[in-house]
C-alpha atoms as a PDB file:
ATOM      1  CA  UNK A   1      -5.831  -2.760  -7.321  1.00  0.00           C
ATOM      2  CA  UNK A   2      -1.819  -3.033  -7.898  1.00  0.00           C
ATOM      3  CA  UNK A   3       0.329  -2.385  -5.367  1.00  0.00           C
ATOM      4  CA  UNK A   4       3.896  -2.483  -5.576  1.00  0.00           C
ATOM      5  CA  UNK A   5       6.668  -2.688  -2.518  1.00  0.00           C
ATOM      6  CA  UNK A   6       9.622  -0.791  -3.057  1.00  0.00           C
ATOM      7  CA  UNK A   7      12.704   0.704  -1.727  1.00  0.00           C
ATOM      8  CA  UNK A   8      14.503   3.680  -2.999  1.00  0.00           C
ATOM      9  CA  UNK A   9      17.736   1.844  -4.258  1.00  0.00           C
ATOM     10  CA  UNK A  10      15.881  -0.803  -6.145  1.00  0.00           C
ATOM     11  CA  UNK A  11      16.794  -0.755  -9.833  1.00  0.00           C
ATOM     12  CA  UNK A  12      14.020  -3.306 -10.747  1.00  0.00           C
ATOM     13  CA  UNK A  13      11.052  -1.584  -8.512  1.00  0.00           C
ATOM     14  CA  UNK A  14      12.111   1.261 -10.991  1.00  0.00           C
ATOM     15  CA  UNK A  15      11.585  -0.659 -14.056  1.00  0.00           C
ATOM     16  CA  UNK A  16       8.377  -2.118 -12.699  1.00  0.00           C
ATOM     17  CA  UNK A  17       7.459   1.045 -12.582  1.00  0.00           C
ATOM     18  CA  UNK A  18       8.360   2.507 -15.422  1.00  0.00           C
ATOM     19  CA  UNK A  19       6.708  -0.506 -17.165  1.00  0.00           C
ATOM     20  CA  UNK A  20       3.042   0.297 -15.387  1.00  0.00           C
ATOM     21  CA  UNK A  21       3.406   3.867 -16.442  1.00  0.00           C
ATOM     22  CA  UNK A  22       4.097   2.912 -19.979  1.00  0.00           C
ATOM     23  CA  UNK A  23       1.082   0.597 -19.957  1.00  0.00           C
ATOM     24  CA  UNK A  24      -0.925   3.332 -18.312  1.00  0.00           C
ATOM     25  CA  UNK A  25      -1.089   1.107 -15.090  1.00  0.00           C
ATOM     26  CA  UNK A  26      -2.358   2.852 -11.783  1.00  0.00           C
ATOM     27  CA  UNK A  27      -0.476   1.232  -8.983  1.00  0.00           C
ATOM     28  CA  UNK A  28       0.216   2.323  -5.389  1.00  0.00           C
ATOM     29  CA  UNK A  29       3.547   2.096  -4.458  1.00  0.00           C
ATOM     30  CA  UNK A  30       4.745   1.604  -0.615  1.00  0.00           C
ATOM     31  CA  UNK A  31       8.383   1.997   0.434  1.00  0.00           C
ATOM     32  CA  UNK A  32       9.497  -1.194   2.754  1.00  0.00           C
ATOM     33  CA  UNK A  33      12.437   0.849   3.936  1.00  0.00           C
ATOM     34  CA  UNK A  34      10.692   3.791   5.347  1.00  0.00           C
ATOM     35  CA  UNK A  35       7.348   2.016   6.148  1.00  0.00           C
ATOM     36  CA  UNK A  36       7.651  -0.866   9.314  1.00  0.00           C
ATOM     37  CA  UNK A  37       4.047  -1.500   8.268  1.00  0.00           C
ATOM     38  CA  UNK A  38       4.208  -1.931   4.273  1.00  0.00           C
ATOM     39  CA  UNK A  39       7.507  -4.464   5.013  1.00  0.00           C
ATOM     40  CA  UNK A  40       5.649  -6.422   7.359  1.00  0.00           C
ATOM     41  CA  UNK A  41       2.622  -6.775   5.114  1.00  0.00           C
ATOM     42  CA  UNK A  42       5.056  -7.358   2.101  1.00  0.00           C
ATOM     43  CA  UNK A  43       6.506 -10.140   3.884  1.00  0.00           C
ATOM     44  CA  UNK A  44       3.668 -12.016   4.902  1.00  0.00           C
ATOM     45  CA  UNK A  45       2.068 -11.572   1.444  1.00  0.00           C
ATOM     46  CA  UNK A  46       5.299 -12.781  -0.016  1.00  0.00           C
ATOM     47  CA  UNK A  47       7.508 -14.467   2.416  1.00  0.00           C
ATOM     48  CA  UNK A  48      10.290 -12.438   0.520  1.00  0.00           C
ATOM     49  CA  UNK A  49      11.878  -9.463   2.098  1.00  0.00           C
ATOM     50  CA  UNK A  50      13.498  -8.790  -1.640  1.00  0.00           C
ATOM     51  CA  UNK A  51      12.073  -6.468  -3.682  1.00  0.00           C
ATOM     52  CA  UNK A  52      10.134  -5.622  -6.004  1.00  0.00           C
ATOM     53  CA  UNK A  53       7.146  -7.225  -4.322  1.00  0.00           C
ATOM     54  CA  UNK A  54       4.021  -6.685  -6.370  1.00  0.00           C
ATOM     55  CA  UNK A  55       0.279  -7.983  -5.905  1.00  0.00           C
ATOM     56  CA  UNK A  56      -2.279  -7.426  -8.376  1.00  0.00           C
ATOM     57  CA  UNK A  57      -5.754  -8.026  -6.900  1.00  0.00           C
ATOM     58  CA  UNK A  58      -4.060 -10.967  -4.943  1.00  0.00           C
ATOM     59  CA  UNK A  59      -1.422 -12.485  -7.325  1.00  0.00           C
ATOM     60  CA  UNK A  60       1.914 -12.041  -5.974  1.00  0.00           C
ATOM     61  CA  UNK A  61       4.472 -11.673  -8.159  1.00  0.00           C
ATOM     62  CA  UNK A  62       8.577 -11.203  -6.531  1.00  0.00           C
ATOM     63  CA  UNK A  63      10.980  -9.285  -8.951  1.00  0.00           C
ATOM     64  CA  UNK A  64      10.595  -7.712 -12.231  1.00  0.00           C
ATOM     65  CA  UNK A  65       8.215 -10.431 -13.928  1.00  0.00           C
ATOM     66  CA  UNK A  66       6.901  -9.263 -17.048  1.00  0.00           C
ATOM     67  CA  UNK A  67       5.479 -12.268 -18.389  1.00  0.00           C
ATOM     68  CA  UNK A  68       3.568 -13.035 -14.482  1.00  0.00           C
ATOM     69  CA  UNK A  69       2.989  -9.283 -14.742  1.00  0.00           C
ATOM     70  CA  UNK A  70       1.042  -9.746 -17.780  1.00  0.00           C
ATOM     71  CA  UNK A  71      -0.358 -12.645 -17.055  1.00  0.00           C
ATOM     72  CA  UNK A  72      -1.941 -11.017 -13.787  1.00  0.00           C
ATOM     73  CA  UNK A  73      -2.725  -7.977 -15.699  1.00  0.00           C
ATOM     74  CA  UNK A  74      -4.178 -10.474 -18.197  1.00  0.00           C
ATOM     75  CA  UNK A  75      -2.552  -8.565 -21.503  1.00  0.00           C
END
């Protein structure tokens, strides 16, 4: 399961995206400025309150990473 922490203003959570929709990635994304809840959780998976965060069944990966996302996605 991929989620991905965003905010609205975020020029990299858009290219993450666009990057799992190119690869045919499902991915759930959660908005950190609008949701108290997903922030929280993205900070204690991350200890980052920068965004994108990203976890991929447990590998955290802060930022735009395409080799890490790769790597996670094992591609």
């Amino acid at each position: 399961m991929i989620k991905i922490y965003t905010t609205q203003i975020c020029p990299y959570c858009v290219m993450a995206k666009e990057y799992f929709k190119e690869k045919n990635i499902c991915y759930e994304e959660y908005d950190v400025a609008a949701d108290e809840k997903a922030s929280e959780e993205m900070i204690a998976k991350s200890q980052q309150m920068g965004v994108p965060v990203i976890d991929i069944n447990g590998a955290i990966i802060v930022g735009f990473n395409r080799p890490e996302i790769d790597k996670a996605l094992r591609l």
